[in-house]
PDB file of N, CA and C in Angstrom:
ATOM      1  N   UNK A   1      -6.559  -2.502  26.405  1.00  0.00           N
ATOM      2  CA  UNK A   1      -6.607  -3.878  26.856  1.00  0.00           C
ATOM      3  C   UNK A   1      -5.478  -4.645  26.183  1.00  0.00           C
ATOM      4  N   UNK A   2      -4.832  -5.293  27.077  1.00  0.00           N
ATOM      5  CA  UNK A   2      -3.691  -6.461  26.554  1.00  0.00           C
ATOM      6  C   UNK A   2      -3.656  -7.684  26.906  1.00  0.00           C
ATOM      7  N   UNK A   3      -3.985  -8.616  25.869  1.00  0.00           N
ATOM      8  CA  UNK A   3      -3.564  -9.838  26.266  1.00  0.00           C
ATOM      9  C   UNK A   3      -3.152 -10.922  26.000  1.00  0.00           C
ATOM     10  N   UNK A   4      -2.231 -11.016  26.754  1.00  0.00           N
ATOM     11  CA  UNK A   4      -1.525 -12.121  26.666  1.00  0.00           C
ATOM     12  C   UNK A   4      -1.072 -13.584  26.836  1.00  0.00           C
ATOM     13  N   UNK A   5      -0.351 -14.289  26.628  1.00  0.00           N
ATOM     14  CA  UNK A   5      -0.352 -15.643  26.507  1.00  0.00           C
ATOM     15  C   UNK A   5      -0.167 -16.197  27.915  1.00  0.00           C
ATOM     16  N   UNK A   6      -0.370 -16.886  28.721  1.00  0.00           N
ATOM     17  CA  UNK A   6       0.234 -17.385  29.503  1.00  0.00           C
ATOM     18  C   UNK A   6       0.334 -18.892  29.404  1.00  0.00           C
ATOM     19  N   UNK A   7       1.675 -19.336  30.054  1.00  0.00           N
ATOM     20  CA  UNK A   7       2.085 -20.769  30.111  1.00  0.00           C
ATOM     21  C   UNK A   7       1.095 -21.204  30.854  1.00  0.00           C
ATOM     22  N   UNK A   8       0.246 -21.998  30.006  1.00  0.00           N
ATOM     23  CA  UNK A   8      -0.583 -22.883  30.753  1.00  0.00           C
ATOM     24  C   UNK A   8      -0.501 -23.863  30.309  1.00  0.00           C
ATOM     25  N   UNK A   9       0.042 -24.790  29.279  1.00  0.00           N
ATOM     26  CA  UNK A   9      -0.129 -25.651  29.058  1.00  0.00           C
ATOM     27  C   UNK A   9       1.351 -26.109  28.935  1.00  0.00           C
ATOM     28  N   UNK A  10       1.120 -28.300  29.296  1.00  0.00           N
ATOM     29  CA  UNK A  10       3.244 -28.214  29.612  1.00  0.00           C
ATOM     30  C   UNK A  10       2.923 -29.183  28.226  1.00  0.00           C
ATOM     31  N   UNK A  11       4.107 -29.381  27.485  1.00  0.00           N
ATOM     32  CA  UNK A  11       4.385 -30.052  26.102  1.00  0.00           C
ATOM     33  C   UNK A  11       3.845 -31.529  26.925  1.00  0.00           C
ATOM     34  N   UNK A  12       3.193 -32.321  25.558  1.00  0.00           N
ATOM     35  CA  UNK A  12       2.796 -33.614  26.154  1.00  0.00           C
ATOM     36  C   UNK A  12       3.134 -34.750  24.851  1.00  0.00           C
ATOM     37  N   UNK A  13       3.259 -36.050  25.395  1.00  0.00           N
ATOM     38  CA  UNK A  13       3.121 -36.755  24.155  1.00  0.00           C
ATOM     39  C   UNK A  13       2.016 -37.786  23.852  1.00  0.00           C
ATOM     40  N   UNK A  14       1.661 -37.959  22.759  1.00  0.00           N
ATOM     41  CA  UNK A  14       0.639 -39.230  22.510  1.00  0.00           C
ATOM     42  C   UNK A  14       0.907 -40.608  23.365  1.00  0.00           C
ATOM     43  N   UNK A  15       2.196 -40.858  22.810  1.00  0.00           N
ATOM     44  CA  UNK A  15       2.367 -42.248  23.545  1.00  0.00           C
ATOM     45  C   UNK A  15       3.264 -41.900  24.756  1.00  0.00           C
ATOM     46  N   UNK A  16       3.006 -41.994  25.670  1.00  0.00           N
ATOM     47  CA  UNK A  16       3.829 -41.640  27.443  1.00  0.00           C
ATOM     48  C   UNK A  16       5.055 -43.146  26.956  1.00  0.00           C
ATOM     49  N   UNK A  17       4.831 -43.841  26.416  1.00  0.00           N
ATOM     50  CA  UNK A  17       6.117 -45.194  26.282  1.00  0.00           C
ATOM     51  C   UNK A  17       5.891 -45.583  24.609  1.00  0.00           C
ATOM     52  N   UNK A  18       7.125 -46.106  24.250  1.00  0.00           N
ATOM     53  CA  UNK A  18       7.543 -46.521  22.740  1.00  0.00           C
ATOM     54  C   UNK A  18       8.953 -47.559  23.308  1.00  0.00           C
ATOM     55  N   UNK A  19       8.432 -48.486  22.513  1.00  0.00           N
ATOM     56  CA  UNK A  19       8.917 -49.983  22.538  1.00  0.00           C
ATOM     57  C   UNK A  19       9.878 -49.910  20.756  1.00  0.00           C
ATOM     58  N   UNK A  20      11.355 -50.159  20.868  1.00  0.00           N
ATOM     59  CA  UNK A  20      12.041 -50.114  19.492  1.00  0.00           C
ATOM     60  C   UNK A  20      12.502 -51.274  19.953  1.00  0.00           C
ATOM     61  N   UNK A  21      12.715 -51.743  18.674  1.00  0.00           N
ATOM     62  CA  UNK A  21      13.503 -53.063  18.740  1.00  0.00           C
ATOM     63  C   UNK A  21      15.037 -52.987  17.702  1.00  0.00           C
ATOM     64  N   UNK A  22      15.886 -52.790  18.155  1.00  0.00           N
ATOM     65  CA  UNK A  22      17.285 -52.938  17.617  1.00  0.00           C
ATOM     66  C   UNK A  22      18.166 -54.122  16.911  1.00  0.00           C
ATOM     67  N   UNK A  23      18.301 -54.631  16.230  1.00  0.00           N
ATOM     68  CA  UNK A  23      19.529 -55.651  16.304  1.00  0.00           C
ATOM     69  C   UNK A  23      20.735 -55.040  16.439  1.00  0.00           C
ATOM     70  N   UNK A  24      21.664 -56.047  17.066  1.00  0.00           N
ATOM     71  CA  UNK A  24      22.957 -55.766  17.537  1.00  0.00           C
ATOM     72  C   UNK A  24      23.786 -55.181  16.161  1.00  0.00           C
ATOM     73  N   UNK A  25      23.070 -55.968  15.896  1.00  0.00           N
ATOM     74  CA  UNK A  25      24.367 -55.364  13.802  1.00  0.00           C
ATOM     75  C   UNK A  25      23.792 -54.073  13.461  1.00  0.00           C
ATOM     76  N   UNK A  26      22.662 -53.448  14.139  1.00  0.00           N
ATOM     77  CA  UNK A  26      22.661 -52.077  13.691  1.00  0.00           C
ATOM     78  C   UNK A  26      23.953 -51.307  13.630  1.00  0.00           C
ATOM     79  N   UNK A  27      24.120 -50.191  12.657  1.00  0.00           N
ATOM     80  CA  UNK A  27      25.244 -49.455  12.608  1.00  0.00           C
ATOM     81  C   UNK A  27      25.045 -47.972  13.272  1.00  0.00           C
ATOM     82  N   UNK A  28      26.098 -47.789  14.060  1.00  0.00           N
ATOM     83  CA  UNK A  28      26.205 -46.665  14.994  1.00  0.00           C
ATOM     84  C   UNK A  28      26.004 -45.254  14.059  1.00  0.00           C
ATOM     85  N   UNK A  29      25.240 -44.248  14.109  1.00  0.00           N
ATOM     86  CA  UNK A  29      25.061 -43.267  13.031  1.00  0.00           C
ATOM     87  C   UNK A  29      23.486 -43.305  12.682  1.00  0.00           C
ATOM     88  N   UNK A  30      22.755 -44.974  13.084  1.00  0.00           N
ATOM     89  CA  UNK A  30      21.884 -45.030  12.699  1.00  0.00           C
ATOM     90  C   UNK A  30      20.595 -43.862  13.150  1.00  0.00           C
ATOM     91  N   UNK A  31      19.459 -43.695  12.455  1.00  0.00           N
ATOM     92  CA  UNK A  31      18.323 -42.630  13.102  1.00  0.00           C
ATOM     93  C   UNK A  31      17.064 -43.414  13.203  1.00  0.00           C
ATOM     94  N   UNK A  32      16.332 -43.146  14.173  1.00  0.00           N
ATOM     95  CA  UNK A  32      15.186 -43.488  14.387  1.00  0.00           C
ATOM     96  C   UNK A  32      14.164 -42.398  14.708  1.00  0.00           C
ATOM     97  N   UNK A  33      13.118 -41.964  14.164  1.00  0.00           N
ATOM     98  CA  UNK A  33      11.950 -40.958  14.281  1.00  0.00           C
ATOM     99  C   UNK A  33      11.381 -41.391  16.041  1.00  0.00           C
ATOM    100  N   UNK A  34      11.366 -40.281  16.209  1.00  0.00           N
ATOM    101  CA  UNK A  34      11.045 -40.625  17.976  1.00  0.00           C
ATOM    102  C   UNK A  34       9.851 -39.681  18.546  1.00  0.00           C
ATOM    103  N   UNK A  35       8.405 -40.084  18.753  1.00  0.00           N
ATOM    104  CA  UNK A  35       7.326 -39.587  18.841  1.00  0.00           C
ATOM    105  C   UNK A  35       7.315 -38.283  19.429  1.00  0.00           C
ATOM    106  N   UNK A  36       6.923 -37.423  19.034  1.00  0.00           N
ATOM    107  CA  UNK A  36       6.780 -35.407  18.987  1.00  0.00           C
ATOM    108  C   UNK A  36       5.984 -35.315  19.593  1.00  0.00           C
ATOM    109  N   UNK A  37       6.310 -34.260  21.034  1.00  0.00           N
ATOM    110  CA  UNK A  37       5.725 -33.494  21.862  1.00  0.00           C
ATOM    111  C   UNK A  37       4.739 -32.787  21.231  1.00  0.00           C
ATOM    112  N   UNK A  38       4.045 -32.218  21.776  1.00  0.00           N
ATOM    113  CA  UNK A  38       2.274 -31.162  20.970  1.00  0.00           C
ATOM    114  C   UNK A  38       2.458 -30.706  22.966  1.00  0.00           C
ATOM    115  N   UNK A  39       2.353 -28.959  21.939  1.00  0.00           N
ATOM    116  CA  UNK A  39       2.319 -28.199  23.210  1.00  0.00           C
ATOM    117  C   UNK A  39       1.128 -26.920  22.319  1.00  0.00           C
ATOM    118  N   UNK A  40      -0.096 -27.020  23.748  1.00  0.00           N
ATOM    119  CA  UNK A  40      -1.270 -25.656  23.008  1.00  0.00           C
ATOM    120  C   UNK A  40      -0.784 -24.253  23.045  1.00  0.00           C
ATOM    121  N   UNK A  41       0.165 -23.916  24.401  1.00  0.00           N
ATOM    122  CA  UNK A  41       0.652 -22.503  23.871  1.00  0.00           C
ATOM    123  C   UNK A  41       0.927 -22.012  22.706  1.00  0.00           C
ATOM    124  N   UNK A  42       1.293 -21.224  22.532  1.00  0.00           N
ATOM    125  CA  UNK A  42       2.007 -20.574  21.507  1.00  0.00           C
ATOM    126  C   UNK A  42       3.430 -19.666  21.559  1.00  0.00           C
ATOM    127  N   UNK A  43       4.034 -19.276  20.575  1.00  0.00           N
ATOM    128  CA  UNK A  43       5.224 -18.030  21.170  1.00  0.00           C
ATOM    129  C   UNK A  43       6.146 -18.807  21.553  1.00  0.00           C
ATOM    130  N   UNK A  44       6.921 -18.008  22.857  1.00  0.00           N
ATOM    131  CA  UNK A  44       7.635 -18.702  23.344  1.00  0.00           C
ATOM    132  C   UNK A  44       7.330 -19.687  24.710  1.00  0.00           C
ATOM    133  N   UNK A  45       6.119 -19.305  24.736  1.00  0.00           N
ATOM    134  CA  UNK A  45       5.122 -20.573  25.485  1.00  0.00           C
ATOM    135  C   UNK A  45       5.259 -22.258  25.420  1.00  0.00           C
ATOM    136  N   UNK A  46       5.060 -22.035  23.639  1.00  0.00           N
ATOM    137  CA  UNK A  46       5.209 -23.281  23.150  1.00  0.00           C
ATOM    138  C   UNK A  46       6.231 -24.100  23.452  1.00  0.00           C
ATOM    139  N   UNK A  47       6.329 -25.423  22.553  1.00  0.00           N
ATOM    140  CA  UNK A  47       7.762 -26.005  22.826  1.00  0.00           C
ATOM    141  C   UNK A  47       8.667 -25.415  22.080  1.00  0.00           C
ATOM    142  N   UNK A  48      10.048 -25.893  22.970  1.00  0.00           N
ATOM    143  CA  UNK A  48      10.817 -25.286  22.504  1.00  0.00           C
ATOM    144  C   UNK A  48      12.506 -26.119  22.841  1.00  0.00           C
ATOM    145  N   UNK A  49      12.293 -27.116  23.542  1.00  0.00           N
ATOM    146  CA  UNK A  49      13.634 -28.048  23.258  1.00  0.00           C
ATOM    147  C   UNK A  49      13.276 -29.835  23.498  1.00  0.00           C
ATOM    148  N   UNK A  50      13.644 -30.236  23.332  1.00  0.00           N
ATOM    149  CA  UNK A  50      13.734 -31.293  23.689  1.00  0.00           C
ATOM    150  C   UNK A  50      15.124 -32.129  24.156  1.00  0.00           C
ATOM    151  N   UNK A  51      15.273 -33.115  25.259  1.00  0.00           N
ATOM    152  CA  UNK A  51      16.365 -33.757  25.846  1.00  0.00           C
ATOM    153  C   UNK A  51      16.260 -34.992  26.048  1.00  0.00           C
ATOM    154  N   UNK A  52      17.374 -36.090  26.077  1.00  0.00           N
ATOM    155  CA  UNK A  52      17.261 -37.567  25.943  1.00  0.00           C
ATOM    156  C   UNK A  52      18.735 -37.988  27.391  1.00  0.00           C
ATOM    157  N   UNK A  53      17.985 -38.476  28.115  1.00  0.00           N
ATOM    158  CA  UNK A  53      19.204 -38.943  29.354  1.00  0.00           C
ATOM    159  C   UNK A  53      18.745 -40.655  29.406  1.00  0.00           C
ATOM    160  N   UNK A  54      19.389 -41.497  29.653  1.00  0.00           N
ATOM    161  CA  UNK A  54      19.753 -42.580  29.526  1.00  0.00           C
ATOM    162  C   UNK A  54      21.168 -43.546  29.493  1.00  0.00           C
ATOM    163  N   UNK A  55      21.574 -43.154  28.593  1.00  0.00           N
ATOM    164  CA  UNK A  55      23.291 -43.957  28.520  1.00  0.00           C
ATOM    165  C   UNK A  55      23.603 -43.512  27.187  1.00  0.00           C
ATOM    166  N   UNK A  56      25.458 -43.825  27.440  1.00  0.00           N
ATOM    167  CA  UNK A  56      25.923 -43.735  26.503  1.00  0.00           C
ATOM    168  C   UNK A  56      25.707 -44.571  24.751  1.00  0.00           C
ATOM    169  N   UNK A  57      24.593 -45.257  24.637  1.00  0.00           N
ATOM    170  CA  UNK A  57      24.330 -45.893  23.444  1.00  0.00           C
ATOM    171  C   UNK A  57      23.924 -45.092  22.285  1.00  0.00           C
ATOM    172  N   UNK A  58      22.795 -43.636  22.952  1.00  0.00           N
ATOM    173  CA  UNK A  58      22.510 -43.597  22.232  1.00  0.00           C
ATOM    174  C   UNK A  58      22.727 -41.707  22.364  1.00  0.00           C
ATOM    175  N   UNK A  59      22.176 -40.772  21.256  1.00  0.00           N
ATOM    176  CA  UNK A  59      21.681 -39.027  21.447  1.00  0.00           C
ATOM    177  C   UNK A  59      20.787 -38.898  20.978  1.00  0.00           C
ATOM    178  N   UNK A  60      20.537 -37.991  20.852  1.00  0.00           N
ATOM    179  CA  UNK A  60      19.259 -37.066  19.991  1.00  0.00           C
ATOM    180  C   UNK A  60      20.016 -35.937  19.315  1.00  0.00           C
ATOM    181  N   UNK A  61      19.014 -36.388  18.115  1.00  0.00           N
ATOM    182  CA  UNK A  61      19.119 -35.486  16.975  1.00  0.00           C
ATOM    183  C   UNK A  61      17.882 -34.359  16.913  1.00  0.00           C
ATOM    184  N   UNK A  62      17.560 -33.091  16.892  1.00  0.00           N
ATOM    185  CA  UNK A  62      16.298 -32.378  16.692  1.00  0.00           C
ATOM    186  C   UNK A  62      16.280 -32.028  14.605  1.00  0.00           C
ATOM    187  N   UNK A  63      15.696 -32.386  14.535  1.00  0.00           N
ATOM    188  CA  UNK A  63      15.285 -31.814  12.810  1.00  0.00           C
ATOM    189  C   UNK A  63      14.100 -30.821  13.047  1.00  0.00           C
ATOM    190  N   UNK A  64      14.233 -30.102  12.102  1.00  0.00           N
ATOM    191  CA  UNK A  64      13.705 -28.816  11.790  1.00  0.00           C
ATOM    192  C   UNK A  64      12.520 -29.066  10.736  1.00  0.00           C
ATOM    193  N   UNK A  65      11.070 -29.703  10.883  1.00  0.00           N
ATOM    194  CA  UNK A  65      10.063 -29.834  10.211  1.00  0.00           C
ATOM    195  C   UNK A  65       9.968 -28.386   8.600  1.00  0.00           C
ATOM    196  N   UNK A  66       9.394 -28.800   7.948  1.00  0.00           N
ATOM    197  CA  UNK A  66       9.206 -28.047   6.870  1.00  0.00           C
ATOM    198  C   UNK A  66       7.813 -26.815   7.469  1.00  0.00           C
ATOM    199  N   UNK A  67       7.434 -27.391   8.252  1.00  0.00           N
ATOM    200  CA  UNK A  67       5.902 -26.506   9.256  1.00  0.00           C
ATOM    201  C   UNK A  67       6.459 -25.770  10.625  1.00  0.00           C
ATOM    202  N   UNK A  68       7.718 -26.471  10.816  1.00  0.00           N
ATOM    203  CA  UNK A  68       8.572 -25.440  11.784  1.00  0.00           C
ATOM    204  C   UNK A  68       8.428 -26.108  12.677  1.00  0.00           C
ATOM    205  N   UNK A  69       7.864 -27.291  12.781  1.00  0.00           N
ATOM    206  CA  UNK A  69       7.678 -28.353  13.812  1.00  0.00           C
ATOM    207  C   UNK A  69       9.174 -29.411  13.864  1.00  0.00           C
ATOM    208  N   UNK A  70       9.651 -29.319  15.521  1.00  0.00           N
ATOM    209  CA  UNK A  70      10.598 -30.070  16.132  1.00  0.00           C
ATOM    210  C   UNK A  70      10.835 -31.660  16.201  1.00  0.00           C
ATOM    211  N   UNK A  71      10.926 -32.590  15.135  1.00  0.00           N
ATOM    212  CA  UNK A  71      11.190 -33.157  15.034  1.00  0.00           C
ATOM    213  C   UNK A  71      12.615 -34.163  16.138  1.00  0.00           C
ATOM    214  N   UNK A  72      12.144 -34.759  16.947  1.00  0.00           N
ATOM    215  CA  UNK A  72      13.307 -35.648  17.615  1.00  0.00           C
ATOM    216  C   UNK A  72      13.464 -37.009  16.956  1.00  0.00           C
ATOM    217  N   UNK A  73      14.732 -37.283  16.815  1.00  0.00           N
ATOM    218  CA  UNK A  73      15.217 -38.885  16.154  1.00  0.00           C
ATOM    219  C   UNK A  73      16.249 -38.983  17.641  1.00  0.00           C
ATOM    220  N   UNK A  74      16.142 -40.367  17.363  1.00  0.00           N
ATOM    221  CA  UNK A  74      17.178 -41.238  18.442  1.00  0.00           C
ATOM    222  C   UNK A  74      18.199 -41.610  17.679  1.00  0.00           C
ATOM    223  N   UNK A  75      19.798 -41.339  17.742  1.00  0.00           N
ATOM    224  CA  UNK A  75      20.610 -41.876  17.169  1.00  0.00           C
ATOM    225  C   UNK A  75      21.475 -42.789  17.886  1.00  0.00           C
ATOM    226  N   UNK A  76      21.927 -43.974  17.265  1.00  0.00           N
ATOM    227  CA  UNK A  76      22.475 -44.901  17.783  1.00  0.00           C
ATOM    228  C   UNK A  76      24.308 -44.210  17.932  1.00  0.00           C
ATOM    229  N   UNK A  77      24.282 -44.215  18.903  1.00  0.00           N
ATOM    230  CA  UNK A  77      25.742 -43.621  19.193  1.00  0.00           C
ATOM    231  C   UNK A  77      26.713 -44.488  18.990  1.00  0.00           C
ATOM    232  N   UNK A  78      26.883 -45.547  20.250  1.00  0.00           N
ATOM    233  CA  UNK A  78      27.808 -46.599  20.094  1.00  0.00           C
ATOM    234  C   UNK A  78      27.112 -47.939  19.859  1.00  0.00           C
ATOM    235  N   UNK A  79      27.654 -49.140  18.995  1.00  0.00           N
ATOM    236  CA  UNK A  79      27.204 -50.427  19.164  1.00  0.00           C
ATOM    237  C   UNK A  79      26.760 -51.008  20.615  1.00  0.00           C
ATOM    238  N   UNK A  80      25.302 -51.526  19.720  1.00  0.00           N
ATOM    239  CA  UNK A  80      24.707 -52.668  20.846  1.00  0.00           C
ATOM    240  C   UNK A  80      25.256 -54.019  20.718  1.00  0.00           C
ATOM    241  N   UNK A  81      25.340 -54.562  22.431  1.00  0.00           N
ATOM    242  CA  UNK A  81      25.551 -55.844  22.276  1.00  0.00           C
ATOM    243  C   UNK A  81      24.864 -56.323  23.286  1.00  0.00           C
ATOM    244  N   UNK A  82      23.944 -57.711  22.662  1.00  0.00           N
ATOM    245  CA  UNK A  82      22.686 -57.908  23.993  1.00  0.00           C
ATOM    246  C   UNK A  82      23.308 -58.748  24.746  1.00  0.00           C
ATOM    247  N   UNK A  83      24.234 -59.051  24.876  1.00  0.00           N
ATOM    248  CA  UNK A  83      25.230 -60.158  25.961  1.00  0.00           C
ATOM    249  C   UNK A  83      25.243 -58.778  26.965  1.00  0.00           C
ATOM    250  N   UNK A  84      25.700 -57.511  26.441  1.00  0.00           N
ATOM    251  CA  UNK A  84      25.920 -56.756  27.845  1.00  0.00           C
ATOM    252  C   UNK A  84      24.974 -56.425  28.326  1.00  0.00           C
ATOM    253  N   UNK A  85      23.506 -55.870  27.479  1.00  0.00           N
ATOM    254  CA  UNK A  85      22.558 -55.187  27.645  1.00  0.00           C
ATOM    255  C   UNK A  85      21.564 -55.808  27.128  1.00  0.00           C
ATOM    256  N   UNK A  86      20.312 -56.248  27.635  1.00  0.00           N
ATOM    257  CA  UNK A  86      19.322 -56.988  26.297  1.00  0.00           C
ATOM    258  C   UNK A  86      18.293 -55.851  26.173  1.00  0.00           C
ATOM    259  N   UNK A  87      18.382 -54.693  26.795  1.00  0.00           N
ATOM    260  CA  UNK A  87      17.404 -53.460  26.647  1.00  0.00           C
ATOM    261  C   UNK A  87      18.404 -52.091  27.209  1.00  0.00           C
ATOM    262  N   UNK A  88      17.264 -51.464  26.740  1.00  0.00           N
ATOM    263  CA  UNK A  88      18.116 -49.943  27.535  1.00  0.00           C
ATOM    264  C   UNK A  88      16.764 -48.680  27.652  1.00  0.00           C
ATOM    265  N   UNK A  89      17.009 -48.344  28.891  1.00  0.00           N
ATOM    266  CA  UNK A  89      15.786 -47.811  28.980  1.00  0.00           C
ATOM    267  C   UNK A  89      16.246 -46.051  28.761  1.00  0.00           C
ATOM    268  N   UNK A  90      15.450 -45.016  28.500  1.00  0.00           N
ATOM    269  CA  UNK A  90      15.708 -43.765  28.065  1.00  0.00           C
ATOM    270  C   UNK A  90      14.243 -42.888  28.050  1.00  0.00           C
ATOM    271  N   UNK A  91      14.744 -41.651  28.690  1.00  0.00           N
ATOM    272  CA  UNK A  91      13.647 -40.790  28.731  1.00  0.00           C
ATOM    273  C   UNK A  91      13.740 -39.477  27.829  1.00  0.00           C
ATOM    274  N   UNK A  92      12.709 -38.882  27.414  1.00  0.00           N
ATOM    275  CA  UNK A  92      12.554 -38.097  26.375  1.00  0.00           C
ATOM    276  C   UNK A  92      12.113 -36.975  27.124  1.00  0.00           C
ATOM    277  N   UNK A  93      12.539 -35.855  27.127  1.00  0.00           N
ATOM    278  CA  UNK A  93      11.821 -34.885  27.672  1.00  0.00           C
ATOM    279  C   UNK A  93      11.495 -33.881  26.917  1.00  0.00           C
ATOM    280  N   UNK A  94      10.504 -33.153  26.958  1.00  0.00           N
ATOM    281  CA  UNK A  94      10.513 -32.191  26.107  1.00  0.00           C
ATOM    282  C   UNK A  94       9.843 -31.077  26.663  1.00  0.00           C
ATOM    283  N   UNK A  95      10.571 -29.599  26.880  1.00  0.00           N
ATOM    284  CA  UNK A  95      10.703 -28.245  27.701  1.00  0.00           C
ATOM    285  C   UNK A  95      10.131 -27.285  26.725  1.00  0.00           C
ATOM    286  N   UNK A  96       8.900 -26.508  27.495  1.00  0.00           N
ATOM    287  CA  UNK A  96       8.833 -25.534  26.446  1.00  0.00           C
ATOM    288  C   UNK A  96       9.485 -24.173  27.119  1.00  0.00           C
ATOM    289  N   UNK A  97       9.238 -22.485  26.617  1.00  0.00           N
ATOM    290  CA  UNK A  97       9.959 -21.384  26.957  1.00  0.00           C
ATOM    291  C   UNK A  97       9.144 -20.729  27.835  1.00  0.00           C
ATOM    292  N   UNK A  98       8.334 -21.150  28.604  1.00  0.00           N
ATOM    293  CA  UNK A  98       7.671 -20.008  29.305  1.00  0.00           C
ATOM    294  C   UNK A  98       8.609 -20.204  30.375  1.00  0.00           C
ATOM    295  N   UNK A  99       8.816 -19.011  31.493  1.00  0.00           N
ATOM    296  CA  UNK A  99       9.298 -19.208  33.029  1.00  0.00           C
ATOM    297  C   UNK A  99       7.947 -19.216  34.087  1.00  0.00           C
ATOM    298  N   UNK A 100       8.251 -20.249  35.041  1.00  0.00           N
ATOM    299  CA  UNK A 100       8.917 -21.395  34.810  1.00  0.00           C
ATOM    300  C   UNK A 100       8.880 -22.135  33.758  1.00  0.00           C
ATOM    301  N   UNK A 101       9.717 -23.045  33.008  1.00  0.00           N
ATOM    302  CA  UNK A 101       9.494 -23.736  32.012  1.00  0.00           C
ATOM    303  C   UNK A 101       8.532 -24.997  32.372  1.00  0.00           C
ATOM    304  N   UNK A 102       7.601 -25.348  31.813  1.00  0.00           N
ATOM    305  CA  UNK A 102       6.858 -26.642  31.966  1.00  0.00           C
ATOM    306  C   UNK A 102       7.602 -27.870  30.765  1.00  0.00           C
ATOM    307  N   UNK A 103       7.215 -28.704  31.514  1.00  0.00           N
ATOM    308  CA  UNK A 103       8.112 -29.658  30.606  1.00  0.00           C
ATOM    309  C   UNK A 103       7.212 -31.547  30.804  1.00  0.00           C
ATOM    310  N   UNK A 104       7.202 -32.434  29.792  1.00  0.00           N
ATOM    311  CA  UNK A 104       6.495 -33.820  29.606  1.00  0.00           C
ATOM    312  C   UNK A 104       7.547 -34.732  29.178  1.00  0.00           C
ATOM    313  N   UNK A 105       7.751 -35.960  29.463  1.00  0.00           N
ATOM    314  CA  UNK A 105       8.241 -36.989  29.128  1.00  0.00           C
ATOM    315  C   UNK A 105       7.712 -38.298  28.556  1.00  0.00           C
ATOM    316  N   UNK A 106       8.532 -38.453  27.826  1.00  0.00           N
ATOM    317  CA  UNK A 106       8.151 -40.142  27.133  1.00  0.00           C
ATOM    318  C   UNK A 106       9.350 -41.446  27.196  1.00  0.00           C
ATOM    319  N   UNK A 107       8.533 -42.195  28.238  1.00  0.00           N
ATOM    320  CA  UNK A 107       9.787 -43.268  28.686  1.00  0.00           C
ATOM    321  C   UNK A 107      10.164 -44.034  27.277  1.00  0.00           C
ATOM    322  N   UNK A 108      11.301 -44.432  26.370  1.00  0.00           N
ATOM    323  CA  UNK A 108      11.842 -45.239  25.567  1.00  0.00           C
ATOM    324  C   UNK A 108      12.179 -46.455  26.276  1.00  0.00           C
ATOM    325  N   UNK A 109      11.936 -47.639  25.308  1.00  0.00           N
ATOM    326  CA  UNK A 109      12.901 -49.124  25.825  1.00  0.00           C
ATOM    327  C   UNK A 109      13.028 -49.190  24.499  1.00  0.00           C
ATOM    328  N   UNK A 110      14.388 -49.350  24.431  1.00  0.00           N
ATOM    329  CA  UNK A 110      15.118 -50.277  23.186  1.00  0.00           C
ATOM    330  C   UNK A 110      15.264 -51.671  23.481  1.00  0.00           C
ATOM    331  N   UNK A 111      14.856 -52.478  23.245  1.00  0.00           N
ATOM    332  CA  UNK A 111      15.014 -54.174  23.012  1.00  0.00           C
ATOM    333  C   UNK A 111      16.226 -54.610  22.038  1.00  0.00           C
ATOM    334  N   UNK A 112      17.589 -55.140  22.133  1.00  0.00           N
ATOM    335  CA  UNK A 112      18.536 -55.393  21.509  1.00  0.00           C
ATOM    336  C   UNK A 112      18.177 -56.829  20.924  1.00  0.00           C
ATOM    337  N   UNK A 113      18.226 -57.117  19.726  1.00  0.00           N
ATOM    338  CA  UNK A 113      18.029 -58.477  19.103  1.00  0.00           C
ATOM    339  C   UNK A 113      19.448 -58.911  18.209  1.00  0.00           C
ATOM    340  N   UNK A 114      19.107 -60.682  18.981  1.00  0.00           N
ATOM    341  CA  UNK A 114      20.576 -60.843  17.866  1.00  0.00           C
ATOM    342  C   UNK A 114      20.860 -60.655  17.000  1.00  0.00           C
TER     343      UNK A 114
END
């Protein structure tokens, strides 16, 4: 008898939306901790990347937990300025390894303050 894992479960997050608030004088380089996917598989079931599409303001950083857990931060790429932008909206995705891959998102709004 063998058995095995199957992808049944897709990475999810606690909060489906997260509200940051920025000031414009933030400095580009900056990091922000950005709420972690929880996926029940295991293996390569589990999660296994995470991705950030939105605009050029900002990337993602992944850190490497001390428990082996995937840590995502939001880094401020280029300066905000709320004359151009007074928000910026951004989605978080996060893919685990089974084929097909299943995959969950968490909508971001950054709020730019003077």
């Amino acid at each position: 008898v063998e058995i095995t894992d199957i992808n049944d479960n897709a990475p999810s997050f606690r909060e489906a939306e997260k509200e940051l608030r920025m000031s414009e004088m933030t400095a580009p380089g900056s990091r922000f901790p950005l709420v972690e996917a929880h996926d029940s598989d295991v293996g390569v079931n589990s999660l296994q990347s995470y991705e950030l599409s939105g605009d050029e303001h900002f990337s993602l950083s992944v850190q490497a937990g001390a428990d082996g857990e995937k840590r995502p931060e939001l880094v401020l790429a280029k300066a905000l300025d709320r004359e151009e932008a007074a928000f910026h909206e951004l989605v978080l995705r996060a893919s685990d390894g089974g084929e097909p891959a299943r995959t969950g998102t968490a909508r971001i709004r950054v709020s730019v303050l003077d």
